[in-house]
N, C-alpha and C. Protein backbone atom coordinates (compact mmCIF):
# COMPACT_ATOMS: atom_id res chain seq x y z
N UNK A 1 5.79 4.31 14.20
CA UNK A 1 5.64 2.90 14.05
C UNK A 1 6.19 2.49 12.69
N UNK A 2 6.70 1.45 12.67
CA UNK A 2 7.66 0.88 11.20
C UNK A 2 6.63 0.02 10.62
N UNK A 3 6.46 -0.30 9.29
CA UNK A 3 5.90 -0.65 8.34
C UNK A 3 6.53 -1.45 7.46
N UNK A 4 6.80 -2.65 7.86
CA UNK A 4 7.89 -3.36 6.50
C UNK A 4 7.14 -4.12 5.36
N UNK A 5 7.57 -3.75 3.89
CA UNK A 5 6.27 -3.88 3.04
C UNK A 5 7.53 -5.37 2.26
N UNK A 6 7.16 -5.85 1.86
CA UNK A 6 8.23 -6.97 1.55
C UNK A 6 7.77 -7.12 0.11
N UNK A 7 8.22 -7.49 -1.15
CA UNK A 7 7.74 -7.22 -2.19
C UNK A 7 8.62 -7.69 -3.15
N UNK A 8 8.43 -7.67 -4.60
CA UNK A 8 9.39 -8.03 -5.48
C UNK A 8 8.95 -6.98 -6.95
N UNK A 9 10.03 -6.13 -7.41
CA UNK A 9 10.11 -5.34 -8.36
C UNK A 9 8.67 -5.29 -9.57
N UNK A 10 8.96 -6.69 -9.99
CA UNK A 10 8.56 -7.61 -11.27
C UNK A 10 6.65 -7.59 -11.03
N UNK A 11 6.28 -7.59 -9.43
CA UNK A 11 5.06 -7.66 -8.86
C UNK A 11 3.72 -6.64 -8.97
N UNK A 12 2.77 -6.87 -10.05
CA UNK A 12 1.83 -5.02 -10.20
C UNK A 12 1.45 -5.46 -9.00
N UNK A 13 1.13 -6.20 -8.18
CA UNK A 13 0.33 -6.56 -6.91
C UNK A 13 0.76 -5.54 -5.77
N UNK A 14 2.25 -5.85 -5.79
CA UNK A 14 3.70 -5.36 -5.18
C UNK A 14 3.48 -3.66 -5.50
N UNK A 15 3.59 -3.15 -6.65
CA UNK A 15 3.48 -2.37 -7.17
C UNK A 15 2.00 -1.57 -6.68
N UNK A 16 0.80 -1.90 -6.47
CA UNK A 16 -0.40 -1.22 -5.63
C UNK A 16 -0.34 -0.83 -4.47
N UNK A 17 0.27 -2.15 -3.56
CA UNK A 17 0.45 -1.94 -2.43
C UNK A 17 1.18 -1.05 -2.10
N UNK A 18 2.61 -1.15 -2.52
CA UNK A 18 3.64 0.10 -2.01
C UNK A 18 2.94 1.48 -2.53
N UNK A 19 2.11 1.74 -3.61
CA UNK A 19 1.31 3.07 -3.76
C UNK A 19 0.55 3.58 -2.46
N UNK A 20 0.05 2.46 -2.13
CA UNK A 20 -0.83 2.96 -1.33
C UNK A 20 -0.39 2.90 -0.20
N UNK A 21 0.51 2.02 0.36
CA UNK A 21 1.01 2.44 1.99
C UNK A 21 2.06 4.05 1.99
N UNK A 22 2.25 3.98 0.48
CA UNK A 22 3.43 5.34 0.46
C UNK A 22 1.92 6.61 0.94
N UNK A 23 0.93 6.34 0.34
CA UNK A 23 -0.59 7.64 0.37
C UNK A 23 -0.16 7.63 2.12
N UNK A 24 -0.38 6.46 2.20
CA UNK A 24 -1.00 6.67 3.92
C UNK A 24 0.11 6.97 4.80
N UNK A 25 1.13 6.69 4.83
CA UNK A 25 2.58 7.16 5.39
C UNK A 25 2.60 8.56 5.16
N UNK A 26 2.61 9.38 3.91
CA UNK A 26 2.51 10.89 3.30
C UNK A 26 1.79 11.36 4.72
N UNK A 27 0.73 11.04 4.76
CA UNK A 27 -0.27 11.73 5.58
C UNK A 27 -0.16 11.08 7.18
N UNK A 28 0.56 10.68 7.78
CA UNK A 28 1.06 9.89 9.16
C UNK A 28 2.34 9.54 9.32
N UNK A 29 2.72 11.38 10.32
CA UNK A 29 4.31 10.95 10.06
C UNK A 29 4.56 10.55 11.54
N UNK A 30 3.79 9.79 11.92
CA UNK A 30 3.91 8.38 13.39
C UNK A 30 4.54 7.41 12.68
N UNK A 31 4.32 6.82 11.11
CA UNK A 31 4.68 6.12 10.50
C UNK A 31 5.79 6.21 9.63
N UNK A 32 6.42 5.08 9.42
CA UNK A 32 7.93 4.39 9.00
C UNK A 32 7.85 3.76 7.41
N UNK A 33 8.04 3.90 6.66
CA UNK A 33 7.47 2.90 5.33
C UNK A 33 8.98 2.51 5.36
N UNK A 34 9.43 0.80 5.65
CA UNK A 34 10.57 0.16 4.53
C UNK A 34 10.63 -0.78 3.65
N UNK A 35 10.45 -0.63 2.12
CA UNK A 35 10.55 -1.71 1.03
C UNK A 35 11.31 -2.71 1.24
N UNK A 36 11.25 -3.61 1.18
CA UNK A 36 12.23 -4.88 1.32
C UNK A 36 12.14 -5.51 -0.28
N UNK A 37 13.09 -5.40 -1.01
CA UNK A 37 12.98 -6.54 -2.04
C UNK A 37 13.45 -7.93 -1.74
N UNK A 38 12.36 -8.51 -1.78
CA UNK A 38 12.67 -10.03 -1.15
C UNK A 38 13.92 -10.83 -2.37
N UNK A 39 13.89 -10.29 -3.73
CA UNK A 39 14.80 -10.86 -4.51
C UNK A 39 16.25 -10.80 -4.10
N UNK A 40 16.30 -9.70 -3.40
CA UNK A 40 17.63 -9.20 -3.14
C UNK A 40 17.96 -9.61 -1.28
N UNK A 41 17.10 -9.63 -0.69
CA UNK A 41 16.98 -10.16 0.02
C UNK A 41 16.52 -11.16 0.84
N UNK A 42 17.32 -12.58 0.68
CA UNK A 42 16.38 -13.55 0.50
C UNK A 42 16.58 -14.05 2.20
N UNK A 43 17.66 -14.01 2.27
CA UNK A 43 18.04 -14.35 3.93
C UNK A 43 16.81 -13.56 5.18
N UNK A 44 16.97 -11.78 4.76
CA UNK A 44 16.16 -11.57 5.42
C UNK A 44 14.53 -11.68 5.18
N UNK A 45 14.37 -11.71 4.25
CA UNK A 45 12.87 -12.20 3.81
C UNK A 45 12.51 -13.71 4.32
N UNK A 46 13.43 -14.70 4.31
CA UNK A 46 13.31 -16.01 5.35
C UNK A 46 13.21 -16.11 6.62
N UNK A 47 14.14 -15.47 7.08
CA UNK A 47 13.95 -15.05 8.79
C UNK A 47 12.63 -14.41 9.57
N UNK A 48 12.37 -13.62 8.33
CA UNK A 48 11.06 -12.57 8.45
C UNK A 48 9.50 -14.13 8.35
N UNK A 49 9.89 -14.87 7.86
CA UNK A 49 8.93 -16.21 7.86
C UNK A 49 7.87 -15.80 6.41
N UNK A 50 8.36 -14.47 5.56
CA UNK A 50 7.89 -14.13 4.44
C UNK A 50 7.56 -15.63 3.05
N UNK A 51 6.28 -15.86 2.76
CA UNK A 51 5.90 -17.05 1.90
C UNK A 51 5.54 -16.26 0.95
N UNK A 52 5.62 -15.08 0.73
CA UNK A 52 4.42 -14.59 -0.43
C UNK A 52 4.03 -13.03 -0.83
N UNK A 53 4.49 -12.38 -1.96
CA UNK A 53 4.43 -11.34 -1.86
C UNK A 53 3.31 -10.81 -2.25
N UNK A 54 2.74 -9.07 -2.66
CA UNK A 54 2.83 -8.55 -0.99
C UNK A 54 2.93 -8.76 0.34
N UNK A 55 3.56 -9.29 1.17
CA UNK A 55 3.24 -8.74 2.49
C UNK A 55 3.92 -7.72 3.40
N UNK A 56 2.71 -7.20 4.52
CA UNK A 56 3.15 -5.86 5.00
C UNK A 56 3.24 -6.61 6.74
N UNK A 57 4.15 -5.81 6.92
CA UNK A 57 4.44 -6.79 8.91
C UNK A 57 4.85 -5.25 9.64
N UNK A 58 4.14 -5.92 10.14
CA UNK A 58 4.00 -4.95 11.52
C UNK A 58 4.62 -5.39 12.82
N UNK A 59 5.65 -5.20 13.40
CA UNK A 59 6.04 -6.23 14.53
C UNK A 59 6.07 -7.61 14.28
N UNK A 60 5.16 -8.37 14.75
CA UNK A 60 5.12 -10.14 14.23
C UNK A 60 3.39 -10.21 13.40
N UNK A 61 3.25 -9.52 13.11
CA UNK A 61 1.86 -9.89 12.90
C UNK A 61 2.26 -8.97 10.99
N UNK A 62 1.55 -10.18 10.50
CA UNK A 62 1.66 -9.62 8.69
C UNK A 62 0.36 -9.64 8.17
N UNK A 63 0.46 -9.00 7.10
CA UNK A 63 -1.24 -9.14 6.35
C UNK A 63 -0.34 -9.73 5.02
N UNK A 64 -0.86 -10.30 4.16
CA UNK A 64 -0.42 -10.96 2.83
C UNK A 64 -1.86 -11.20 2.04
N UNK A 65 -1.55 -11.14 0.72
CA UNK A 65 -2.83 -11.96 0.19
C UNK A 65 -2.83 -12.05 -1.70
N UNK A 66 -3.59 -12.31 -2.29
CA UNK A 66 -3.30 -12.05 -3.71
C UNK A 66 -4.04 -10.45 -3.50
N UNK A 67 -5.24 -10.11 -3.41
CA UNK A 67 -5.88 -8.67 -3.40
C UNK A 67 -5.91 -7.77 -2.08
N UNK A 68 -5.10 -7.09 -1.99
CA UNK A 68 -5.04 -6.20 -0.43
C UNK A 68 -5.39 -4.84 -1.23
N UNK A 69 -6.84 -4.59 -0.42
CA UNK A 69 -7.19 -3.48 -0.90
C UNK A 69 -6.97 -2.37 0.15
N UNK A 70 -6.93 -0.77 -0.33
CA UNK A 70 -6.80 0.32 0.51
C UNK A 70 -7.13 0.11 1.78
N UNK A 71 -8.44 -0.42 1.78
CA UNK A 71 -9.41 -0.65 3.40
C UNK A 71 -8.77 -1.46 4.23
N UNK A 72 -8.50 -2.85 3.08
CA UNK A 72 -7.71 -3.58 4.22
C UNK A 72 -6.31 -3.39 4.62
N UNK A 73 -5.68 -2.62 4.06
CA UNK A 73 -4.70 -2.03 4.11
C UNK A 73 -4.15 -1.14 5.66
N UNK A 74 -5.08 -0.14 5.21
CA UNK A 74 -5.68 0.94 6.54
C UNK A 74 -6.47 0.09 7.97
N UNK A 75 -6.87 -0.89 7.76
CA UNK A 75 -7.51 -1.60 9.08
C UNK A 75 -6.55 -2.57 9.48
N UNK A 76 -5.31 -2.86 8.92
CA UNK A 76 -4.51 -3.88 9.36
C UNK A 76 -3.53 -2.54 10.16
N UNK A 77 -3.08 -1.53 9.78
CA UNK A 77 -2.68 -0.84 10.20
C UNK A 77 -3.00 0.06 11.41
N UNK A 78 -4.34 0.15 11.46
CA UNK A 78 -5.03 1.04 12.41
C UNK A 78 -5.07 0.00 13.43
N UNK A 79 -5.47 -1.10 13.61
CA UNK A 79 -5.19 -2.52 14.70
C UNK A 79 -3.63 -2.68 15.32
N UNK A 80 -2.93 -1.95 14.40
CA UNK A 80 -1.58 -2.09 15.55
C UNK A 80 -0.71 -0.71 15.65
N UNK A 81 -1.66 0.37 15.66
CA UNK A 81 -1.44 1.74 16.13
C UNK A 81 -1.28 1.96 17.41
N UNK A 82 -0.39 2.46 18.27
CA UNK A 82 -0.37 2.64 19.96
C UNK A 82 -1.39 3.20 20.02
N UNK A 83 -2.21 3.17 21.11
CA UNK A 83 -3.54 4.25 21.37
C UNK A 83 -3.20 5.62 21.48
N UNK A 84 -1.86 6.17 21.31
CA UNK A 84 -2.06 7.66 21.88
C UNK A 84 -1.60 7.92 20.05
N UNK A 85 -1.51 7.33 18.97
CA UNK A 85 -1.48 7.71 17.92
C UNK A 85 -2.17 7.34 16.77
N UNK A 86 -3.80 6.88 17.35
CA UNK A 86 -4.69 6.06 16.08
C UNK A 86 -5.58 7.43 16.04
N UNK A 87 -5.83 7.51 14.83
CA UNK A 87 -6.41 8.52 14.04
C UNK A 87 -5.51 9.67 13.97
């Protein structure tokens, strides 16, 4: 499953998040991690309907926020796991 984390360099916010989806990817190789720098990519970061960084998208469905912690991190993820690959 692909993981698109959308983000900007300059961001410690940016900077937590990609730590921690890199932990959980390490350990789930079902999973895809791709950084998007929205600076550099602004076209596709628009198309993507991206307002705000961090956010992580999963198919059409994104999590964003000012504080995305580990938990919520891991439960936005585990909600759009196929069933023959959650846990």
């Amino acid at each position: 499953m692909k993981i698109e984390l959308y983000r900007t360099i300059l961001c410690p916010r940016c900077l937590f998040v990609s730590r921690t989806l890199k932990k959980i990817v390490a350990h789930a190789p079902h999973l895809e991690l791709e950084t998007i720098e929205v600076a550099t990519n602004l076209i596709r970061s628009y198309q993507a309907g991206i307002k705000s960084v961090p956010t992580i998208k999963i198919g059409r469905a994104t999590l964003t926020g000012l504080i995305l912690t580990p938990r919520m991190i891991r439960h936005f993820i585990e909600q759009h796991l196929p069933e023959d690959t959650s846990r």
